[in-house]
C-alpha atoms as a PDB file:
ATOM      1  CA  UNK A   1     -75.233  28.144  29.399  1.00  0.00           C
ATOM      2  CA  UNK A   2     -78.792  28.167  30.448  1.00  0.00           C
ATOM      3  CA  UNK A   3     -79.721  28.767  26.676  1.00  0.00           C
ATOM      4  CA  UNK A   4     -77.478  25.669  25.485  1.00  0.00           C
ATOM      5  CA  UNK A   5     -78.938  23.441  28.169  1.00  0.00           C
ATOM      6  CA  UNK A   6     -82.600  23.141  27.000  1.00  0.00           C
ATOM      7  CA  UNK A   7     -81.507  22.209  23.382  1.00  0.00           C
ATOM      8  CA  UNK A   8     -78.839  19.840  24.767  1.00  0.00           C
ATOM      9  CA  UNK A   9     -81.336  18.332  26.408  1.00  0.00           C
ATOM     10  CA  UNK A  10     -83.752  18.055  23.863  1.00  0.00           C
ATOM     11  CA  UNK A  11     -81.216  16.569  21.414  1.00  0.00           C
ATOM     12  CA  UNK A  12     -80.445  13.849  24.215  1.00  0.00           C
ATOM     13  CA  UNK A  13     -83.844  12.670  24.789  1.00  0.00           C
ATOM     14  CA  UNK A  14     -84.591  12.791  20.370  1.00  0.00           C
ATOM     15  CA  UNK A  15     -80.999  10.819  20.278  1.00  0.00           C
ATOM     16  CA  UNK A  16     -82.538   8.235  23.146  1.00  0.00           C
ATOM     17  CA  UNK A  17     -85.530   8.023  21.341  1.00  0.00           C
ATOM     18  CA  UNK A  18     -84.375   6.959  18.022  1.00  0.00           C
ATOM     19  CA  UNK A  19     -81.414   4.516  19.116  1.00  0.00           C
ATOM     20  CA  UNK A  20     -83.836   2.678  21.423  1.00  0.00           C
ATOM     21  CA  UNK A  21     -85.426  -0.663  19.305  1.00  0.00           C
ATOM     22  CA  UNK A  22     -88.508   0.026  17.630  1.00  0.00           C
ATOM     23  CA  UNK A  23     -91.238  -2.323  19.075  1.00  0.00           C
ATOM     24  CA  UNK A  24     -92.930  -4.794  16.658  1.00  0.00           C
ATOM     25  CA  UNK A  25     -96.390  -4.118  15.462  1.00  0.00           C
ATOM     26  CA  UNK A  26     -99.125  -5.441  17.789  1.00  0.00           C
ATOM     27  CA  UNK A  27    -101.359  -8.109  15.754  1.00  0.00           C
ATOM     28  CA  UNK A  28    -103.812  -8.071  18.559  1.00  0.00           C
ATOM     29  CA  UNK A  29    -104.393 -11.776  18.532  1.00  0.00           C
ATOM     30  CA  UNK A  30    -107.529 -12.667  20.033  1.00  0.00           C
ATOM     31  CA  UNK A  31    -107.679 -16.643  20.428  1.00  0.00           C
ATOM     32  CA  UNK A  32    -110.866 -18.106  20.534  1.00  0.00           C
ATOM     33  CA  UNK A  33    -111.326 -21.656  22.454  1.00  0.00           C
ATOM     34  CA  UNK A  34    -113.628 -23.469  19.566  1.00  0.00           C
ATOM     35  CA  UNK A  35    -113.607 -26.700  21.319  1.00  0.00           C
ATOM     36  CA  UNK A  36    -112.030 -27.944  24.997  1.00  0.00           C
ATOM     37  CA  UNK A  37    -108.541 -27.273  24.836  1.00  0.00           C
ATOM     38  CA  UNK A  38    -108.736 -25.898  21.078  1.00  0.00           C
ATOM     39  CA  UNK A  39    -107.746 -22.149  20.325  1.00  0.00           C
ATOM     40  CA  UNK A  40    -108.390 -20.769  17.350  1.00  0.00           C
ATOM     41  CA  UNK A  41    -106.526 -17.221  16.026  1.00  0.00           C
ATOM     42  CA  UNK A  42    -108.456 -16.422  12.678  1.00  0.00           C
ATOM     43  CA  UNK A  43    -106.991 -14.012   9.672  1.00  0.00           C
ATOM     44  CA  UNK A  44    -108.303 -11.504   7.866  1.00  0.00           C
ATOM     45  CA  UNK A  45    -110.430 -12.369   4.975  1.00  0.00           C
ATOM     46  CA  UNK A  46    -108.356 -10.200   2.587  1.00  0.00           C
ATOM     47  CA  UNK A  47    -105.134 -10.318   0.559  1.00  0.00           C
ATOM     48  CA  UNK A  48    -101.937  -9.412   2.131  1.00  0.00           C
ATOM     49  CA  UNK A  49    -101.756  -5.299   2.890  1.00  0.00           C
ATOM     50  CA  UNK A  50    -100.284  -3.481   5.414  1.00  0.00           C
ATOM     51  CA  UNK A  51    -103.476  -2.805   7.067  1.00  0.00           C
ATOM     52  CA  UNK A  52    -103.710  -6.499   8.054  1.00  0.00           C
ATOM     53  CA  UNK A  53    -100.043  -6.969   8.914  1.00  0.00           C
ATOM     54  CA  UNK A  54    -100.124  -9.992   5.908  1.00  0.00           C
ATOM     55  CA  UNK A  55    -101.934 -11.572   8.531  1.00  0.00           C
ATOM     56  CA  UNK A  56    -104.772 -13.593   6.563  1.00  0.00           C
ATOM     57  CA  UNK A  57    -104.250 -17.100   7.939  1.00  0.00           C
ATOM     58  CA  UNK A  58    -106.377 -19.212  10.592  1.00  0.00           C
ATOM     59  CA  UNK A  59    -103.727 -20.894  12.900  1.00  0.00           C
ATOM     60  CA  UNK A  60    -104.516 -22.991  15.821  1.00  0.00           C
ATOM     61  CA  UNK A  61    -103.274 -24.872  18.534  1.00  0.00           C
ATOM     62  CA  UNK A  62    -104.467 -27.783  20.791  1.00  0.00           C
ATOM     63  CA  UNK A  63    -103.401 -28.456  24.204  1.00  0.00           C
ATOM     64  CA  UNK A  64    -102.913 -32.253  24.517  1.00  0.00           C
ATOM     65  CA  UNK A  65    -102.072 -32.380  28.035  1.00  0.00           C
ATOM     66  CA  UNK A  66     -98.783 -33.410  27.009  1.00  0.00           C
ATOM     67  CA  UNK A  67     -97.613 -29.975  25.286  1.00  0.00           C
ATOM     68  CA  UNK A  68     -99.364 -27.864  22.502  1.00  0.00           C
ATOM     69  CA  UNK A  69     -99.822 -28.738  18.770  1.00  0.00           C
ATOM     70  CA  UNK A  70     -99.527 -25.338  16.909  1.00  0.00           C
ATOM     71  CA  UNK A  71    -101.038 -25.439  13.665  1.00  0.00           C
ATOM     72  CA  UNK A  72     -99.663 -22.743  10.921  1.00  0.00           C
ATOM     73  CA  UNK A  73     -97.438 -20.007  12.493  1.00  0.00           C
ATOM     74  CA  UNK A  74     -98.388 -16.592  10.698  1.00  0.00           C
ATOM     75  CA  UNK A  75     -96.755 -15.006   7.818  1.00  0.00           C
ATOM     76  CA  UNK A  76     -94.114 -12.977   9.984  1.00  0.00           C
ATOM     77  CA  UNK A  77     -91.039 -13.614  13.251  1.00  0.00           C
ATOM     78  CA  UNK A  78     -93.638 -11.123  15.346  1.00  0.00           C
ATOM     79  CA  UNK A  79     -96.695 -13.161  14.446  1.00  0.00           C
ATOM     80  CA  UNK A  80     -95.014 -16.218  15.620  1.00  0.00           C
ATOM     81  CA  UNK A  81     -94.039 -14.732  18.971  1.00  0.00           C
ATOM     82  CA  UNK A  82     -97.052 -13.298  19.578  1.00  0.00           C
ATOM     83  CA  UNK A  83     -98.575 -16.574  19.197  1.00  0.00           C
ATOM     84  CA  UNK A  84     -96.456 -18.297  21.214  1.00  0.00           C
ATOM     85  CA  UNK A  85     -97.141 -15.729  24.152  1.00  0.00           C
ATOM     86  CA  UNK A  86    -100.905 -16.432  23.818  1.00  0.00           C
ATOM     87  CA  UNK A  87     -99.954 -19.857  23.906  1.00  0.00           C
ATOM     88  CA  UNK A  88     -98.270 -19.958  27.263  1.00  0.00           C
ATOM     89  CA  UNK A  89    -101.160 -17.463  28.843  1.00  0.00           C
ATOM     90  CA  UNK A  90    -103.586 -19.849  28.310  1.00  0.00           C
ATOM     91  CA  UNK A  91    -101.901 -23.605  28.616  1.00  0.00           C
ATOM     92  CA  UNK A  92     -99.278 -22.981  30.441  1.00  0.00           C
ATOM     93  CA  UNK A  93     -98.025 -25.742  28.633  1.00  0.00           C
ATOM     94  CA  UNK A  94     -94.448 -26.457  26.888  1.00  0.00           C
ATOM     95  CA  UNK A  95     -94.927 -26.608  22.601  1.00  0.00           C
ATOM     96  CA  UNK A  96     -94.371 -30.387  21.609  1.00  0.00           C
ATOM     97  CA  UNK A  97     -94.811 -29.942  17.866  1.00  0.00           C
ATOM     98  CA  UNK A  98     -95.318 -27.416  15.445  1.00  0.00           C
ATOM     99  CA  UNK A  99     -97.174 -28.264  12.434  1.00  0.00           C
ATOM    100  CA  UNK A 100     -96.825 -26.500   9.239  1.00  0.00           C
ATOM    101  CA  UNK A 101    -100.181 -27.559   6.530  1.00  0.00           C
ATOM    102  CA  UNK A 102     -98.002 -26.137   3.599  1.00  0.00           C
ATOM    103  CA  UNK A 103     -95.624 -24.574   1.467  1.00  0.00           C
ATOM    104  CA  UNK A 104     -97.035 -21.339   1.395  1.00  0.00           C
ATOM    105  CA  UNK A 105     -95.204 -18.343   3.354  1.00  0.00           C
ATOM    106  CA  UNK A 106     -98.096 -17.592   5.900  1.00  0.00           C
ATOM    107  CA  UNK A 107     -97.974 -21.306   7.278  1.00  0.00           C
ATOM    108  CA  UNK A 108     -94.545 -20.836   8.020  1.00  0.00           C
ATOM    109  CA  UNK A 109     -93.007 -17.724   8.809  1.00  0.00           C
ATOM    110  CA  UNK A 110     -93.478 -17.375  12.496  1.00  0.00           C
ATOM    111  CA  UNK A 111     -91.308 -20.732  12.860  1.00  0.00           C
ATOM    112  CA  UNK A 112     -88.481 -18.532  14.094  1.00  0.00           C
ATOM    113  CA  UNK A 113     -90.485 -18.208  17.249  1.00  0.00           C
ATOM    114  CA  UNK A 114     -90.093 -21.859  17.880  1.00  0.00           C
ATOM    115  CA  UNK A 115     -86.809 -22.522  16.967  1.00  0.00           C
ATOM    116  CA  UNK A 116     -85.886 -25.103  19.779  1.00  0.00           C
ATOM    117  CA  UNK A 117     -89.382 -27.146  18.647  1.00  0.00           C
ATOM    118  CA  UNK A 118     -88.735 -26.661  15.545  1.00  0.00           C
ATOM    119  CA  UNK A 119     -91.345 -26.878  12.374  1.00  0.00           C
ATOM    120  CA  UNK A 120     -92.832 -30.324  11.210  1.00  0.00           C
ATOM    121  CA  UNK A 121     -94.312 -30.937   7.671  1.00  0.00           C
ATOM    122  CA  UNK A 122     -94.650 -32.989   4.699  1.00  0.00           C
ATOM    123  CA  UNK A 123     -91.408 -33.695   2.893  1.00  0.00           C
ATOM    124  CA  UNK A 124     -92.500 -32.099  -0.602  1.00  0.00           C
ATOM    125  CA  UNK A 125     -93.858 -29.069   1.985  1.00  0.00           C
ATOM    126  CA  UNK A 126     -90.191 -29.046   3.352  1.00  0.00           C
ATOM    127  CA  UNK A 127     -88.135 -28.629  -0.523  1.00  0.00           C
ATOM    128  CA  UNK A 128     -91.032 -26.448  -1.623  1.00  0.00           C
ATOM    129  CA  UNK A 129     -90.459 -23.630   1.661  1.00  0.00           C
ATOM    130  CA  UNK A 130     -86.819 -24.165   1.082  1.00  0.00           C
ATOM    131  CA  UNK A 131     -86.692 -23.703  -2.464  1.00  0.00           C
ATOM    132  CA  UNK A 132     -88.739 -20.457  -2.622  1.00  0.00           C
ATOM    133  CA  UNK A 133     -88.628 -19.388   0.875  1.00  0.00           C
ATOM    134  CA  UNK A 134     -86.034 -16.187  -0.147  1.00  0.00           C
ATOM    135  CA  UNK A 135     -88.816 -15.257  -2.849  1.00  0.00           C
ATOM    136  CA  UNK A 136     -91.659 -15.658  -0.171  1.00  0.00           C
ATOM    137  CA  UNK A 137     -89.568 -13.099   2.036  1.00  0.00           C
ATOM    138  CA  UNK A 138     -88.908 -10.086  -0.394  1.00  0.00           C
ATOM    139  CA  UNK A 139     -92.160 -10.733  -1.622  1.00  0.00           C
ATOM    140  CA  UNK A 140     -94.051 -10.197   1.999  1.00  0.00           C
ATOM    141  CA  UNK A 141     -91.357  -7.565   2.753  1.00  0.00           C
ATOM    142  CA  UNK A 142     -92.446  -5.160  -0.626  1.00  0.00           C
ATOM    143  CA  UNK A 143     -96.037  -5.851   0.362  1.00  0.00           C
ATOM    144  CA  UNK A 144     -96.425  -5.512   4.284  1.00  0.00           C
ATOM    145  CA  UNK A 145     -92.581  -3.516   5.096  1.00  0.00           C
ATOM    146  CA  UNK A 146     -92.485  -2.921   8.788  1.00  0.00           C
ATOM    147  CA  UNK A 147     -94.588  -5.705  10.144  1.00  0.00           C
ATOM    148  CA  UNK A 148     -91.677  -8.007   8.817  1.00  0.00           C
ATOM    149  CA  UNK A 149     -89.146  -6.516  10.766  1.00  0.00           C
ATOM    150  CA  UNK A 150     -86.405  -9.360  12.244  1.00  0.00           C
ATOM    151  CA  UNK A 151     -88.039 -11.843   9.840  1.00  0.00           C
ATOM    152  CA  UNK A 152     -86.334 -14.680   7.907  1.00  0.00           C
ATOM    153  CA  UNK A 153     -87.178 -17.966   6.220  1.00  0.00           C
ATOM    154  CA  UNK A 154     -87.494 -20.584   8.727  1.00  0.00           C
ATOM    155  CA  UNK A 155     -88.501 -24.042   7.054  1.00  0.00           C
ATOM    156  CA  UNK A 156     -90.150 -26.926   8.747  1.00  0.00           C
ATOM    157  CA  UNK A 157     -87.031 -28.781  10.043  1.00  0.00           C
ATOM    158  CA  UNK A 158     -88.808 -32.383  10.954  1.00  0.00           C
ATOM    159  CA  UNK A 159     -90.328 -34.496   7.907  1.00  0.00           C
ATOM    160  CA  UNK A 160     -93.688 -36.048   8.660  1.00  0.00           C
ATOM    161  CA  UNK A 161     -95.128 -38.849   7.888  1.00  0.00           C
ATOM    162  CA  UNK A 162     -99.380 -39.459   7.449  1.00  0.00           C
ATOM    163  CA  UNK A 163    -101.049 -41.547   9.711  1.00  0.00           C
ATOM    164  CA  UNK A 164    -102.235 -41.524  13.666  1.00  0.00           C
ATOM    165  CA  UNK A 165    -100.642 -39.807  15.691  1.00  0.00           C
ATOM    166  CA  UNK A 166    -101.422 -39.631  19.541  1.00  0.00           C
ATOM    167  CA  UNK A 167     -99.979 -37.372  21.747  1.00  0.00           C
ATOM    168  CA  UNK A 168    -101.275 -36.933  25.298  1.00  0.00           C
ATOM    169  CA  UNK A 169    -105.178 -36.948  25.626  1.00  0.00           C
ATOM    170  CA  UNK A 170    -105.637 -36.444  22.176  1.00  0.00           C
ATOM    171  CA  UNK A 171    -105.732 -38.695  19.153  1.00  0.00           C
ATOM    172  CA  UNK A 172    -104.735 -37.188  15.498  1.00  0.00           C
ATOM    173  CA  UNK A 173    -104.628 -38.516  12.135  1.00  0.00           C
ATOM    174  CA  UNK A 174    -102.478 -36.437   9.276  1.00  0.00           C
ATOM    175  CA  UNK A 175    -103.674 -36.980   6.195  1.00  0.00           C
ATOM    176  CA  UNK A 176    -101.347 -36.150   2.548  1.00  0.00           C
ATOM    177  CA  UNK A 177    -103.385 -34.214   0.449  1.00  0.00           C
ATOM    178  CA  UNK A 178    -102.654 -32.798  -2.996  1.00  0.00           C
ATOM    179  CA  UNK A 179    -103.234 -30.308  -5.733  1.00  0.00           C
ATOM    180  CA  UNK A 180    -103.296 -26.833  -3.648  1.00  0.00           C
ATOM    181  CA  UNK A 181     -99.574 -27.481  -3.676  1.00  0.00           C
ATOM    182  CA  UNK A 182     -98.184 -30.590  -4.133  1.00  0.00           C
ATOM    183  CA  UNK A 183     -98.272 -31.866  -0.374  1.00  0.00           C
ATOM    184  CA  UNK A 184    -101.372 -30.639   1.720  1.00  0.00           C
ATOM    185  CA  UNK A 185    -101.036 -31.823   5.356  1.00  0.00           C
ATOM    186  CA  UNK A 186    -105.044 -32.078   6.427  1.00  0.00           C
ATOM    187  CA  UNK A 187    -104.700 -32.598  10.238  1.00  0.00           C
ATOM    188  CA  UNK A 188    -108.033 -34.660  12.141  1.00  0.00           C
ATOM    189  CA  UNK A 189    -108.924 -34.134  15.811  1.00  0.00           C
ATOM    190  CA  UNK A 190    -111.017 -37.269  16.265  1.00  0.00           C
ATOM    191  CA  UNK A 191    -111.747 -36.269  19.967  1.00  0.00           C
ATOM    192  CA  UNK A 192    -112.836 -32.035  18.867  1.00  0.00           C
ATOM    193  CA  UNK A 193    -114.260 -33.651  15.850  1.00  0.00           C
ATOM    194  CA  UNK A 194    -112.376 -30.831  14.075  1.00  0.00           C
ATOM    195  CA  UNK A 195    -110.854 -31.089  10.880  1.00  0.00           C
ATOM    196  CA  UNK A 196    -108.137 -28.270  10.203  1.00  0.00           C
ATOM    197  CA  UNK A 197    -108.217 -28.712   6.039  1.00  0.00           C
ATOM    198  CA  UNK A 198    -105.377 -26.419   5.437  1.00  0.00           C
ATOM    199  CA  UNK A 199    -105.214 -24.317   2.017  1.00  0.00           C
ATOM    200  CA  UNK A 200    -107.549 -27.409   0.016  1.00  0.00           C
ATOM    201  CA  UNK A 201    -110.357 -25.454   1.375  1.00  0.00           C
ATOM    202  CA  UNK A 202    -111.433 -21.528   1.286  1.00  0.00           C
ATOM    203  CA  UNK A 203    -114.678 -20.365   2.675  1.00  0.00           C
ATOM    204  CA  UNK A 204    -116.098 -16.944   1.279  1.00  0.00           C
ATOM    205  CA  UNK A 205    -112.808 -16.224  -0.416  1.00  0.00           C
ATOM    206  CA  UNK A 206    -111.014 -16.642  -3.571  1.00  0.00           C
ATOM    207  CA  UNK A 207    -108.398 -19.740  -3.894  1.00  0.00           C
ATOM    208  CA  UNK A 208    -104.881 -19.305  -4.004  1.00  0.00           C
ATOM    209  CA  UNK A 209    -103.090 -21.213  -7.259  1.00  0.00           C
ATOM    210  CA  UNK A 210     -99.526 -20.195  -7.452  1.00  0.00           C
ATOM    211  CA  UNK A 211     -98.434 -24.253  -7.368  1.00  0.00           C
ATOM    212  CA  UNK A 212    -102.117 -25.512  -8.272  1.00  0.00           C
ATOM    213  CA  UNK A 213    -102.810 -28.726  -9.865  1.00  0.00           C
ATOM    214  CA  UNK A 214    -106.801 -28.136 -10.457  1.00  0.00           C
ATOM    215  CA  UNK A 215    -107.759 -31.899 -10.949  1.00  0.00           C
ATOM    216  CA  UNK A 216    -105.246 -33.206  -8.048  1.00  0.00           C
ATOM    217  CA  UNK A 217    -107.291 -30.201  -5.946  1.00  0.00           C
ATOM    218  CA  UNK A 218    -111.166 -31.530  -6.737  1.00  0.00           C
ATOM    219  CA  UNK A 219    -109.770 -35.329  -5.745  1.00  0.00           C
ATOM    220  CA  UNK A 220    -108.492 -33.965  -2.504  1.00  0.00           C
ATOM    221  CA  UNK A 221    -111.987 -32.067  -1.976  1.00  0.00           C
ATOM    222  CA  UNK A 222    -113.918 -35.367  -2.425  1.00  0.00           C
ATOM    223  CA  UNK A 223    -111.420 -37.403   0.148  1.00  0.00           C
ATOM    224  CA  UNK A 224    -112.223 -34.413   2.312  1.00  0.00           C
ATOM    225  CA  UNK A 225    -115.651 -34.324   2.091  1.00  0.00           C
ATOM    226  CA  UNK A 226    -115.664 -38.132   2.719  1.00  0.00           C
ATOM    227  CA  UNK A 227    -113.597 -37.721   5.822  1.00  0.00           C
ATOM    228  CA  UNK A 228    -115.875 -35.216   6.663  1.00  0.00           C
ATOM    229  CA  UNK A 229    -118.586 -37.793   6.970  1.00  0.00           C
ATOM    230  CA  UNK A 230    -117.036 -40.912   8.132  1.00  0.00           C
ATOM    231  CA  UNK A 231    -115.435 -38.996  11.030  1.00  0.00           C
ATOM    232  CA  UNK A 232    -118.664 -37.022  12.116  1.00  0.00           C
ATOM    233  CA  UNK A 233    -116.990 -34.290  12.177  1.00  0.00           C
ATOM    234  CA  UNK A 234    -118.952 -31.751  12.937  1.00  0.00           C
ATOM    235  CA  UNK A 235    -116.539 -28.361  11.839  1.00  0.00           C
ATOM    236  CA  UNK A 236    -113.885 -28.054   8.960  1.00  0.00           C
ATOM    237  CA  UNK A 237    -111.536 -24.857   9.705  1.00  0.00           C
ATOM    238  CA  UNK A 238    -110.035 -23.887   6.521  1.00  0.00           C
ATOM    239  CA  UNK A 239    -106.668 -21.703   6.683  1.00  0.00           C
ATOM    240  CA  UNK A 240    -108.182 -18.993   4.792  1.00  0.00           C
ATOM    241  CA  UNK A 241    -111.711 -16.921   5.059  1.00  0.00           C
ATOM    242  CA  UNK A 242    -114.274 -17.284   7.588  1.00  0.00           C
ATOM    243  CA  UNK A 243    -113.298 -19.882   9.965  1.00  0.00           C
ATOM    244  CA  UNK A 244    -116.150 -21.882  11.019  1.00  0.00           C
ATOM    245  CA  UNK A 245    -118.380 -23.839   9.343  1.00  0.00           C
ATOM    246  CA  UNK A 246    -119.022 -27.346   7.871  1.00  0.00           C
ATOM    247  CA  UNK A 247    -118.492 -28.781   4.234  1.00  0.00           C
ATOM    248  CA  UNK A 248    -120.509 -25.429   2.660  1.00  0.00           C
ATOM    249  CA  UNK A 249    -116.989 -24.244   2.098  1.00  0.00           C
ATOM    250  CA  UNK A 250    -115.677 -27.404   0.806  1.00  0.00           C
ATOM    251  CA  UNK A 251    -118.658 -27.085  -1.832  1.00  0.00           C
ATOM    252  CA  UNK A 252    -117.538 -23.554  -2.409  1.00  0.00           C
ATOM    253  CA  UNK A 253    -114.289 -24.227  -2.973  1.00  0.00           C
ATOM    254  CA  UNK A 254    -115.379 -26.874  -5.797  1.00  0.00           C
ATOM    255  CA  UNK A 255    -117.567 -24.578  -7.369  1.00  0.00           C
ATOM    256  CA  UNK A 256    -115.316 -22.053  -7.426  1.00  0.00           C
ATOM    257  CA  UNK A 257    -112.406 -24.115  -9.099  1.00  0.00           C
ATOM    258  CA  UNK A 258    -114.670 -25.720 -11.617  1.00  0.00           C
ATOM    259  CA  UNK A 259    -116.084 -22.689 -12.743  1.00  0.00           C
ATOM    260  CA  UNK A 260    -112.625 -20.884 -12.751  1.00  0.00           C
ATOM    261  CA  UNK A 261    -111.317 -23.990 -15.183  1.00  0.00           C
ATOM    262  CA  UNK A 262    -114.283 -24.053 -17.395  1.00  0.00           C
ATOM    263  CA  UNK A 263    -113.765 -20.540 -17.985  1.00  0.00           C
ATOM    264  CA  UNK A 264    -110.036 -20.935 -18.700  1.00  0.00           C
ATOM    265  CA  UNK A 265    -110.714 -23.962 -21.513  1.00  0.00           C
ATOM    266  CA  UNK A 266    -113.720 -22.044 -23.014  1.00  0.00           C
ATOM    267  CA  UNK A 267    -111.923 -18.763 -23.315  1.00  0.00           C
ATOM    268  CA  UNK A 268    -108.303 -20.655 -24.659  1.00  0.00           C
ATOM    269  CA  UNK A 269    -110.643 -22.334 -26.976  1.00  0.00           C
ATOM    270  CA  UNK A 270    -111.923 -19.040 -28.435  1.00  0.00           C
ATOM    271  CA  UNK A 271    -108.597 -17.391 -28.670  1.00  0.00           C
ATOM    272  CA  UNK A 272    -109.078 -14.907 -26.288  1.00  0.00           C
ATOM    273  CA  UNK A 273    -105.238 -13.664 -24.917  1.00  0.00           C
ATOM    274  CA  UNK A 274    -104.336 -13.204 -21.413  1.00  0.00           C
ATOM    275  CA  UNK A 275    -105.408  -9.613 -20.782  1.00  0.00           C
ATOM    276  CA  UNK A 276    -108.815 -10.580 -22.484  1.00  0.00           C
ATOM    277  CA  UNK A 277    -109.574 -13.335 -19.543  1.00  0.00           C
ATOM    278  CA  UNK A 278    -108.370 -10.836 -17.124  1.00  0.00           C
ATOM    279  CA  UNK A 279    -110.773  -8.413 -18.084  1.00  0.00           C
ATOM    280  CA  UNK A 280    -114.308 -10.816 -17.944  1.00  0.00           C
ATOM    281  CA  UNK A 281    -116.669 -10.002 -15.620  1.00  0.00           C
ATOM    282  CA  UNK A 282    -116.690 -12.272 -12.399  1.00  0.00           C
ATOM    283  CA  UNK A 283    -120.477 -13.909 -11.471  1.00  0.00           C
ATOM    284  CA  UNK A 284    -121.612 -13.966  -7.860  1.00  0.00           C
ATOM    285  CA  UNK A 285    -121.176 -15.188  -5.616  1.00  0.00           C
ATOM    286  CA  UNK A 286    -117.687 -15.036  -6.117  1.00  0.00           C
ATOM    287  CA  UNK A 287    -117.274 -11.355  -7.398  1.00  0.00           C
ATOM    288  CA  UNK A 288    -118.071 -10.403  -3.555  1.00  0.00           C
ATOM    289  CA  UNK A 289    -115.493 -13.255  -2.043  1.00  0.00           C
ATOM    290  CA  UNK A 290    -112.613 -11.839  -0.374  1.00  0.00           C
ATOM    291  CA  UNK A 291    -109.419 -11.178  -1.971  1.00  0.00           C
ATOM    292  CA  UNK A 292    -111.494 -10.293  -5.165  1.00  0.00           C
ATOM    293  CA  UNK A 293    -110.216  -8.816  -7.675  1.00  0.00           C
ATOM    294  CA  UNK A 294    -106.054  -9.060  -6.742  1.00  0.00           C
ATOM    295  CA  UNK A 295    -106.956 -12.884  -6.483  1.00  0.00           C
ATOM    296  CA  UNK A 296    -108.295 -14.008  -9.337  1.00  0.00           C
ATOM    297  CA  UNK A 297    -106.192 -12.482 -11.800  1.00  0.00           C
ATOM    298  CA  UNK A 298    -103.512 -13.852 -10.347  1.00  0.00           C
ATOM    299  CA  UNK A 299    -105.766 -17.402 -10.744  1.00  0.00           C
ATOM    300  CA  UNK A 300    -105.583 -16.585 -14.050  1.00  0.00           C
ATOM    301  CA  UNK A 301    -102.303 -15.163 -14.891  1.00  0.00           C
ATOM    302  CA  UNK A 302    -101.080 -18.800 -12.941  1.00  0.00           C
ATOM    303  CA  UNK A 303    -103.065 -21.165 -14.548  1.00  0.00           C
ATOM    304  CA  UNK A 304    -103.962 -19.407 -18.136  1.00  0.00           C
ATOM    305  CA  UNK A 305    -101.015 -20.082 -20.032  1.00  0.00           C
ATOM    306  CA  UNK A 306    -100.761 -23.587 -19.664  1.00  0.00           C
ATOM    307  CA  UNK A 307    -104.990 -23.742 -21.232  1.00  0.00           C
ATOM    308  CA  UNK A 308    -103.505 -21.673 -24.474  1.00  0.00           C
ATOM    309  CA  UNK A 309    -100.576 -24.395 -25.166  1.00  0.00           C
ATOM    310  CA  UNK A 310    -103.339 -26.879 -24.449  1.00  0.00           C
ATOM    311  CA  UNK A 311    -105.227 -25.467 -26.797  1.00  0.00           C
ATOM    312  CA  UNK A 312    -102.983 -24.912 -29.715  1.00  0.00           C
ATOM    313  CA  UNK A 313    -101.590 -28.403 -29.617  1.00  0.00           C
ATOM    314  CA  UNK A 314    -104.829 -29.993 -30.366  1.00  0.00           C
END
């Protein structure tokens, strides 16, 4: 018997160990007050990978004095709690309203953490998360596996509409955007003199184009840039890359696209095929963006084969 016991024992404690619930991974969120009363949780300036959790978004939230605007809620159920925590640590205030800037998975995944608030966005932002939100999931779920865990498509339940908006101490303006996807919410904090320009604008990293209208896009960047300067205000926090900064990344993101569509005609014009246009160098600045290379051949495998039929119908 005293044999048995130690490996009885042993195969207890294993058996305890392995029924109890795994924990979820720890994104270490490290909010970062940018302005009075404005926190800001910044992603890595990367593609999605395991080693970042898929976490490669800038969310934010605001405390009003009459509840917390959240802005974006992470790509995954533990992101959103997590934020949520951080939320209450430093507020201490109840969430009012939940704003999602997109369609895009990372802007709304962590909705499931605020459930009884429930997610606000632009109608077209609302179809487009429920139409591919299932996608969005097995997609994130292949790339970044455990850091998913519990997660599920939760789409913005509340339809917005643009305009002011004030709420507490603080006075907002949402502006519809286009051409990233088809509805970019752009949110203005008149008081912070912060504009949060959702996906329309990368800084230091290449675009996203999966739903990309590239003339709709360079409109919105000139409405933006004008807003930029008939608001005075004085920082534009993109959702992806470096977070702080002025309109240098709204010039970057121009450049970028223009250059990216140029090449795209030119190449169509000449013939080249799909694995051709993949293959051309990238110049700098951009070849040392982030998310280079897995980024920009997806640019091009998204927006390529719509240049060829362009071309062969003239």
């Amino acid at each position: 018997m005293r044999r048995v016991l130690p490996s009885l024992l042993l195969w207890l404690a294993t058996a305890a160990v392995c029924a109890a619930p795994a924990q979820p991974p720890d994104y270490r969120l490290a909010p970062r007050e940018i302005a009075a009363g404005v926190w800001l949780l910044e992603g890595a300036n990367a593609d999605f990978a395991p080693e970042n959790g898929c976490n490669i978004i800038n969310t934010a939230f605001l405390d009003t004095g009459d509840g917390v605007v959240v802005i974006n809620t992470g790509p995954s159920r533990a992101y959103g709690e997590q934020q949520r925590r951080a939320i209450a640590a430093l507020t201490g205030a109840p969430v009012r309203l939940v704003l999602n800037l997109n369609q895009h998975p990372d802007y709304f995944f962590g909705n499931q953490a605020y459930a009884d608030v429930g997610g606000s966005a632009l109608p077209a932002t609302i179809a487009g998360a429920q139409r591919e939100g299932a996608a969005y999931a097995d997609n994130l779920y292949r790339l970044c596996g455990d850091w998913m865990r519990g997660t599920e498509p939760a789409p913005p339940a509340h339809a917005l509409e643009a305009g002011p908006r004030t709420i507490g101490r603080r006075t907002l303006e949402l502006i519809r955007l286009q051409g990233h996807t088809d509805a970019d919410l752009v949110l203005l904090d008149r008081d912070a003199g912060i504009v949060f320009a959702g996906g329309l604008v990368f800084r230091e990293r290449i675009p996203t184009t999966p739903h990309a209208h590239i003339g709709r896009w360079l409109d919105s960047l000139a409405r933006l840039q004008a807003l930029m300067e008939q608001s005075g205000a004085r920082l534009l926090v993109p959702s992806h890359g470096p977070a702080l900064g002025g309109t240098e990344a709204i010039a970057q993101t121009r450049a970028y696209l223009q250059w990216l569509d140029g090449r795209l005609r030119q190449a169509a014009a000449q013939g080249r095929d799909l694995a051709e246009v993949m293959a051309m160098p990238v110049p700098e600045p951009f070849a040392r963006w982030g998310a280079m290379p897995a980024e920009y051949l997806r640019n091009v495998i998204h927006l390529y084969p719509a240049h060829e039929e362009a071309a062969l119908g003239q």
